[in-house]
C-alpha atoms as a PDB file:
ATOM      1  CA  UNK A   1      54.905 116.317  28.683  1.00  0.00           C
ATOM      2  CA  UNK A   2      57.893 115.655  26.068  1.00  0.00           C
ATOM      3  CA  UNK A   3      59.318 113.052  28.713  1.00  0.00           C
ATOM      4  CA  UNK A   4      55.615 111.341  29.429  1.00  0.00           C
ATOM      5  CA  UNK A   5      56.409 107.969  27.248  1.00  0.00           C
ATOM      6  CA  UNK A   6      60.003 107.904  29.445  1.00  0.00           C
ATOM      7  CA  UNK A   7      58.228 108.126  32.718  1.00  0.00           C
ATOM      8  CA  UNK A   8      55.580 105.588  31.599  1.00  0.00           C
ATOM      9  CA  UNK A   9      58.738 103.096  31.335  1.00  0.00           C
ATOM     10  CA  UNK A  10      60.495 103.824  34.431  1.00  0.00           C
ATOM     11  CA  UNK A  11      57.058 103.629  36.241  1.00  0.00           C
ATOM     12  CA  UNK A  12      56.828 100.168  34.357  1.00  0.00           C
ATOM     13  CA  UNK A  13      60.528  99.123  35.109  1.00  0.00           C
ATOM     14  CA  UNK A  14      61.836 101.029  37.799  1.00  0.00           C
ATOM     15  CA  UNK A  15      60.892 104.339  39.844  1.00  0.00           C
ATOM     16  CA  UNK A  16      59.581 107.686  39.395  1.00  0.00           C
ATOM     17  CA  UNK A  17      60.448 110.171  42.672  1.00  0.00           C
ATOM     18  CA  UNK A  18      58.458 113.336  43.813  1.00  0.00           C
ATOM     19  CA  UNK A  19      57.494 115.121  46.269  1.00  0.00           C
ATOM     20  CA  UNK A  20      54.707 116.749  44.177  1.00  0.00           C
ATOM     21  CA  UNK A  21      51.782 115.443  42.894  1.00  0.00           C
ATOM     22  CA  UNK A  22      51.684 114.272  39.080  1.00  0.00           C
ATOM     23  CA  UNK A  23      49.394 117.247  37.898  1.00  0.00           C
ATOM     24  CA  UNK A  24      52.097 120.005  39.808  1.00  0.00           C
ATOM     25  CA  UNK A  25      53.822 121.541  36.768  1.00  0.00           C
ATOM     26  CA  UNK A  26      57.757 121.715  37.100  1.00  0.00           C
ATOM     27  CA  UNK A  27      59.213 124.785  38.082  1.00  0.00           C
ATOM     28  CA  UNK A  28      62.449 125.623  38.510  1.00  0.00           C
ATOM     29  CA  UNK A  29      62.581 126.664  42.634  1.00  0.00           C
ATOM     30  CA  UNK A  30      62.017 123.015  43.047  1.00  0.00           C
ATOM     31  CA  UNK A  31      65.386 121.947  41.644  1.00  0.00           C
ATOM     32  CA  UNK A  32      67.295 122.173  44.606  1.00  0.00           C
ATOM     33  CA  UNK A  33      64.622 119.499  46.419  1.00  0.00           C
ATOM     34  CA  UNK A  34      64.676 117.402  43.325  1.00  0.00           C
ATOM     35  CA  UNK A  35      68.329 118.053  43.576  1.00  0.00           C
ATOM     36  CA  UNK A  36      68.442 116.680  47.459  1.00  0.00           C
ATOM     37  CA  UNK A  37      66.851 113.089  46.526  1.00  0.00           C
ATOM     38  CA  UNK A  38      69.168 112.735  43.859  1.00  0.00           C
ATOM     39  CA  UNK A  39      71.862 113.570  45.992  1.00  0.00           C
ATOM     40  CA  UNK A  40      70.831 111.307  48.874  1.00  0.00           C
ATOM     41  CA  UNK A  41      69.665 108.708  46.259  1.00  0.00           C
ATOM     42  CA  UNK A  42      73.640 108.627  44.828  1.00  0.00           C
ATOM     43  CA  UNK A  43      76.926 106.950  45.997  1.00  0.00           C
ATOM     44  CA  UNK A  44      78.149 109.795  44.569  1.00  0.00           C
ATOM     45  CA  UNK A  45      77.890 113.373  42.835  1.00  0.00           C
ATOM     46  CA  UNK A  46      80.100 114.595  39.494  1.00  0.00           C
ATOM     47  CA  UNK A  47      79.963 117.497  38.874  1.00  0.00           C
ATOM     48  CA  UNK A  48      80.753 118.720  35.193  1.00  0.00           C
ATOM     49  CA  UNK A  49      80.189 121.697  34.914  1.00  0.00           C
ATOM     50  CA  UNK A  50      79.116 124.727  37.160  1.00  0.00           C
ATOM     51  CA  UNK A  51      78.990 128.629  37.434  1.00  0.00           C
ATOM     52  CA  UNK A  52      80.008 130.629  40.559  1.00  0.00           C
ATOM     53  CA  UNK A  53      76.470 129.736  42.096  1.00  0.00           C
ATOM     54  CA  UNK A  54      73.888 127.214  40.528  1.00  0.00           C
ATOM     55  CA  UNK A  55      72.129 123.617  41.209  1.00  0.00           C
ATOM     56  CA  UNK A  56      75.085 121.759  40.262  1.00  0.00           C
ATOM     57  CA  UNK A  57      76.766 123.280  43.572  1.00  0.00           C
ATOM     58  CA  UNK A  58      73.536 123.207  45.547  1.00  0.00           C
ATOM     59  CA  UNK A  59      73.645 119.291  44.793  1.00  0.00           C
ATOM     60  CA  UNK A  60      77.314 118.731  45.760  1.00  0.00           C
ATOM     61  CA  UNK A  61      76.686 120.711  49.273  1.00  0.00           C
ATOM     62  CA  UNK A  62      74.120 118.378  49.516  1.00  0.00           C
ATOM     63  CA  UNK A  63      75.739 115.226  48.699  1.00  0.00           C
ATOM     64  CA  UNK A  64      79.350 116.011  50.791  1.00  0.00           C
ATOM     65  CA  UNK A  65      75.929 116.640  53.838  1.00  0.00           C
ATOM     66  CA  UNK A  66      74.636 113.575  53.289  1.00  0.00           C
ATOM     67  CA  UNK A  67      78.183 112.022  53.936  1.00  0.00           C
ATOM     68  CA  UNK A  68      78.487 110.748  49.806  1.00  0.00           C
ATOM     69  CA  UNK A  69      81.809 111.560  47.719  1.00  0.00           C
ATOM     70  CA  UNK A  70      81.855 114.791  45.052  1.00  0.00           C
ATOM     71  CA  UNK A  71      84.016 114.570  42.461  1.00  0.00           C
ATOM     72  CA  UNK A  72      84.411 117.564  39.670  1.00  0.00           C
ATOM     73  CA  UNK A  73      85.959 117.969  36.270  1.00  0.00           C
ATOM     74  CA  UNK A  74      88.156 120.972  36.287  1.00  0.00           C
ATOM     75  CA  UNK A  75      87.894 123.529  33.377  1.00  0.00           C
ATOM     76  CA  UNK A  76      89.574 126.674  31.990  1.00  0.00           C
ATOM     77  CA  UNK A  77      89.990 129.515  34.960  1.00  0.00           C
ATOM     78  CA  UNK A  78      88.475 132.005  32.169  1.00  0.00           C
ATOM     79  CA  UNK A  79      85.291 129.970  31.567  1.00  0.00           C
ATOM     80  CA  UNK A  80      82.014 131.101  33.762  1.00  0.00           C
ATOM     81  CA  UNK A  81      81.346 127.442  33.935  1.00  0.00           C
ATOM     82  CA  UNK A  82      84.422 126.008  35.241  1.00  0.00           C
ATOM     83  CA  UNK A  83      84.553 128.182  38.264  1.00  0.00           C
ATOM     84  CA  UNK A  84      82.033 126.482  40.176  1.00  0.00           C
ATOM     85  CA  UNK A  85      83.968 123.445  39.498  1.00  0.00           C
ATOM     86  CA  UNK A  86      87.303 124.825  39.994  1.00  0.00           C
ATOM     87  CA  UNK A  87      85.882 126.312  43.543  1.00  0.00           C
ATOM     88  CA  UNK A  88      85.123 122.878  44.772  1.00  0.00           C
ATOM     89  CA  UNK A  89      87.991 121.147  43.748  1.00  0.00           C
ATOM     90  CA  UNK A  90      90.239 124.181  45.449  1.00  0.00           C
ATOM     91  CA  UNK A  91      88.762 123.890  48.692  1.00  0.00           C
ATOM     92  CA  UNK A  92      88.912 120.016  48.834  1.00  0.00           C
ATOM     93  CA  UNK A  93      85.312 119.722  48.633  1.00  0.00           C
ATOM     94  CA  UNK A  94      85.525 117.425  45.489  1.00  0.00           C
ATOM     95  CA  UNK A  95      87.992 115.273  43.885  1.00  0.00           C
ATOM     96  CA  UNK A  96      89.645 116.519  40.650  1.00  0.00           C
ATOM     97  CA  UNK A  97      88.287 114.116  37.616  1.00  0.00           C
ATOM     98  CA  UNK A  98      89.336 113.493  34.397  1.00  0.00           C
ATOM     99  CA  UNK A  99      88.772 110.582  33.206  1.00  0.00           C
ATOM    100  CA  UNK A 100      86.763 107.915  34.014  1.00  0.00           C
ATOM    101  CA  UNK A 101      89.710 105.758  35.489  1.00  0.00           C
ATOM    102  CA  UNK A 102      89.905 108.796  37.970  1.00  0.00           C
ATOM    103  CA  UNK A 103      86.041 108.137  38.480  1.00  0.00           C
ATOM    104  CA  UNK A 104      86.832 104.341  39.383  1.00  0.00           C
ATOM    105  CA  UNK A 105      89.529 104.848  41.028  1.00  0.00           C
ATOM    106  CA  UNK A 106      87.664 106.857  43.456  1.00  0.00           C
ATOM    107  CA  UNK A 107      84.726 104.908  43.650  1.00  0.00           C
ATOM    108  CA  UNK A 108      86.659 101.630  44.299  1.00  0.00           C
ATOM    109  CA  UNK A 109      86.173 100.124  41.697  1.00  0.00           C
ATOM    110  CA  UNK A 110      87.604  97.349  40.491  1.00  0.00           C
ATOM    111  CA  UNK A 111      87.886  96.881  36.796  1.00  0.00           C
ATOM    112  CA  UNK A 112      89.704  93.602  37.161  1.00  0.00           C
ATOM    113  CA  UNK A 113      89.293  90.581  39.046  1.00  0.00           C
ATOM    114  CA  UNK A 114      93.221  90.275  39.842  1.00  0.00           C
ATOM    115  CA  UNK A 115      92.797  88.908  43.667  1.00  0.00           C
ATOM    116  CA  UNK A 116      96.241  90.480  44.447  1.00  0.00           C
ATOM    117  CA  UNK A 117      94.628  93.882  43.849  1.00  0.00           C
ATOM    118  CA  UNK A 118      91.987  93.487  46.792  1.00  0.00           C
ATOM    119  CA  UNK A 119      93.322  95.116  49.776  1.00  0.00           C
ATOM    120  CA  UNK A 120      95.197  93.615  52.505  1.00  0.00           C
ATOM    121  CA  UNK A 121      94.032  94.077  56.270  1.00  0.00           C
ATOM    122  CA  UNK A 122      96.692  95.592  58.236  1.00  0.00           C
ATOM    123  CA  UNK A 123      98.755  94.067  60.995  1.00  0.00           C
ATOM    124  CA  UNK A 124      96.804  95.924  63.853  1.00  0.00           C
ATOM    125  CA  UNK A 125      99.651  94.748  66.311  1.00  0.00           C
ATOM    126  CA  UNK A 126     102.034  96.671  64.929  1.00  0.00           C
ATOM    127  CA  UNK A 127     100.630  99.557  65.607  1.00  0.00           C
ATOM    128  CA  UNK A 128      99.917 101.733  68.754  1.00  0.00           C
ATOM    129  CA  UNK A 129      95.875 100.754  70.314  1.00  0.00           C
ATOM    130  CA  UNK A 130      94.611 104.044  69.512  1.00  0.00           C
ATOM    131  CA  UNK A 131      95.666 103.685  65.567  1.00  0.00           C
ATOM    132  CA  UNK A 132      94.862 100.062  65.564  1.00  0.00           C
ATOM    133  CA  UNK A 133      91.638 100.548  66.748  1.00  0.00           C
ATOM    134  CA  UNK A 134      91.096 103.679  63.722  1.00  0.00           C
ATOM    135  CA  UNK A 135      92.404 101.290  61.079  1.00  0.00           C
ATOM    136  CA  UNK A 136      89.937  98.763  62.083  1.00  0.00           C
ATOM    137  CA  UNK A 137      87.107 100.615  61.468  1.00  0.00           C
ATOM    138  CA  UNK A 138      88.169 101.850  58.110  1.00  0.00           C
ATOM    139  CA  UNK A 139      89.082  98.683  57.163  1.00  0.00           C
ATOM    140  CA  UNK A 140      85.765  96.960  57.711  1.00  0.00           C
ATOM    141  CA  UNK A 141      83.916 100.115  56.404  1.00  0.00           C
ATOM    142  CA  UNK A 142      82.374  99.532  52.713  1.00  0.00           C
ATOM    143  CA  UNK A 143      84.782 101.336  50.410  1.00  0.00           C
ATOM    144  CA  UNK A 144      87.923 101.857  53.230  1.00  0.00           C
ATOM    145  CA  UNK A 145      86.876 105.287  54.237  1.00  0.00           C
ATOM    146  CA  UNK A 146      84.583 107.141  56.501  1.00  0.00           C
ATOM    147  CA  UNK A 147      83.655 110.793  57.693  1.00  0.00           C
ATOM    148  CA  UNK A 148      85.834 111.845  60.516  1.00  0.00           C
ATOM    149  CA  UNK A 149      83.184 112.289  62.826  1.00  0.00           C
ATOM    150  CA  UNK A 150      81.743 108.537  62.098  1.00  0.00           C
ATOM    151  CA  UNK A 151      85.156 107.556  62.588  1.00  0.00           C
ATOM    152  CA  UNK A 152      85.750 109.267  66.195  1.00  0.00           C
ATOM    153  CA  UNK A 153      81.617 107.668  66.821  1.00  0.00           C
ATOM    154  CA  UNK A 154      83.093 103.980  65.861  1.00  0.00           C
ATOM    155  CA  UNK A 155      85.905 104.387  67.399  1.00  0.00           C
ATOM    156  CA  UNK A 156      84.677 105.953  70.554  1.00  0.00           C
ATOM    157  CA  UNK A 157      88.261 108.484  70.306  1.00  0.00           C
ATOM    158  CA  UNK A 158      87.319 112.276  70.708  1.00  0.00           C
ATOM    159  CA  UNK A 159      87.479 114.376  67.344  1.00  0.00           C
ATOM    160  CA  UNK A 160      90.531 115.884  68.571  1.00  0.00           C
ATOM    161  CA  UNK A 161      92.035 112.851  69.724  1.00  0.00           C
ATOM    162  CA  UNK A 162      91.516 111.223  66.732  1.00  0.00           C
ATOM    163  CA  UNK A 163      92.792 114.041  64.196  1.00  0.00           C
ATOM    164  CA  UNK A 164      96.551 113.540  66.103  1.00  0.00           C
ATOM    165  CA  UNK A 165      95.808 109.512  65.223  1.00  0.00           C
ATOM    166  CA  UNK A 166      94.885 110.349  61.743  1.00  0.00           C
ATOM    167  CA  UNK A 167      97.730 112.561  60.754  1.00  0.00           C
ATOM    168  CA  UNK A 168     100.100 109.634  62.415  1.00  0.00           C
ATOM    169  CA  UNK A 169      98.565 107.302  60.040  1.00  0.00           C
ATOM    170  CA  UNK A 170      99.100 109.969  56.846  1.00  0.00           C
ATOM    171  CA  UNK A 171     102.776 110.348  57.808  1.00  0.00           C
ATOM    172  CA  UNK A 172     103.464 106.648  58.244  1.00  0.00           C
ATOM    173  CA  UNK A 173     101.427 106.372  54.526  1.00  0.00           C
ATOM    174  CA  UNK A 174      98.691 104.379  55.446  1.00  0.00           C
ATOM    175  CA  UNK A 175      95.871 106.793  55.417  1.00  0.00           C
ATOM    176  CA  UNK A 176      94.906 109.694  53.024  1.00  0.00           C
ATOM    177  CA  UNK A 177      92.506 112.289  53.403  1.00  0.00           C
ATOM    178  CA  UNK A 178      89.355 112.940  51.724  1.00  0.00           C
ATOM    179  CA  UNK A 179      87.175 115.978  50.747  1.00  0.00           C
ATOM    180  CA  UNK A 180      84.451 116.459  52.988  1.00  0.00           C
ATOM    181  CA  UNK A 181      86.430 115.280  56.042  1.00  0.00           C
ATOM    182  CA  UNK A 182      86.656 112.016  55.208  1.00  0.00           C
ATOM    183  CA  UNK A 183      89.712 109.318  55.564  1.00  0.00           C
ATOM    184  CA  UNK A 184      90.354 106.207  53.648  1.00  0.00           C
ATOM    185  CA  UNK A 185      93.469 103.566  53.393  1.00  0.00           C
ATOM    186  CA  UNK A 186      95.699 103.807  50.798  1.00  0.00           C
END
């Protein structure tokens, strides 16, 4: 009820999502489903701060399931809610923010205009067919990367295949991985 006037406006200027009715009064065992639209609603999830368990986790699973970046802000190992944080970002389930440069950065981007800064497509022929062909498709994917198993779908290389191919490309320096099993060019 304190938030009616606020919903009011975004029904007037934008949206208002729910799977309940209007009259259903909140209650908190519905977070994690309000917590699954937001997550498949976002190009990405940052996380701030989180205990061992909670929604703030619950909504990063979510969002590294629905194939969209996490990114966490680490915090002091003695602090209940840092470890929820400091879990993701240990098992390379979320990138390690802290700052919002780090948050651009990640999210490509591009706080300037500088054309020497947009990236380069690489000389395919230089490489071997089966590491051509992976480049290609990160290179024409929106922000560079994609999940490995889009990748090997694109690409039509088996997972396994295309791991070798991948780790090629991260020795020569010309791909990095992700959290979530995801791959992007440098």
């Amino acid at each position: 009820a304190a938030h009616r006037n606020l919903a009011e406006q975004i029904k007037q200027q934008g949206a208002l999502l729910s799977e309940y009715p209007h009259y259903k009064e909140a209650d908190a065992r519905q977070f994690p489903e309000r917590n699954r639209i937001i997550a498949g609603l976002a190009d990405a999830t940052l996380v701030v701060e989180a205990a061992e368990k909670g929604g703030a986790l619950i909504t990063a699973r979510l969002a590294l399931e629905y194939d969209r970046d996490v990114l966490a802000v680490p915090g002091a190992i003695t602090q209940e809610f840092s470890r929820g944080c400091n879990r993701i970002i240990q098992k390379n389930e979320a990138f390690l923010v802290t700052s919002a440069e780090d948050i651009a950065l990640q999210m490509n981007w591009s706080t300037t205009k500088n054309p020497a800064m947009l990236p380069i497509a690489p000389d395919y022929d230089s490489f071997p067919e089966q590491e051509a062909i992976v480049l290609k498709c990160l290179y024409e994917s929106k922000d560079q990367s994609l999940h490995i198993d889009t990748l090997s779908w694109q690409s039509s290389i088996p997972v396994a295949q295309l791991a070798g191919q991948l780790l090629n490309l991260e020795f020569k320096g010309i791909v990095k991985p992700l959290p979530g099993k995801k791959f992007k060019l440098k």
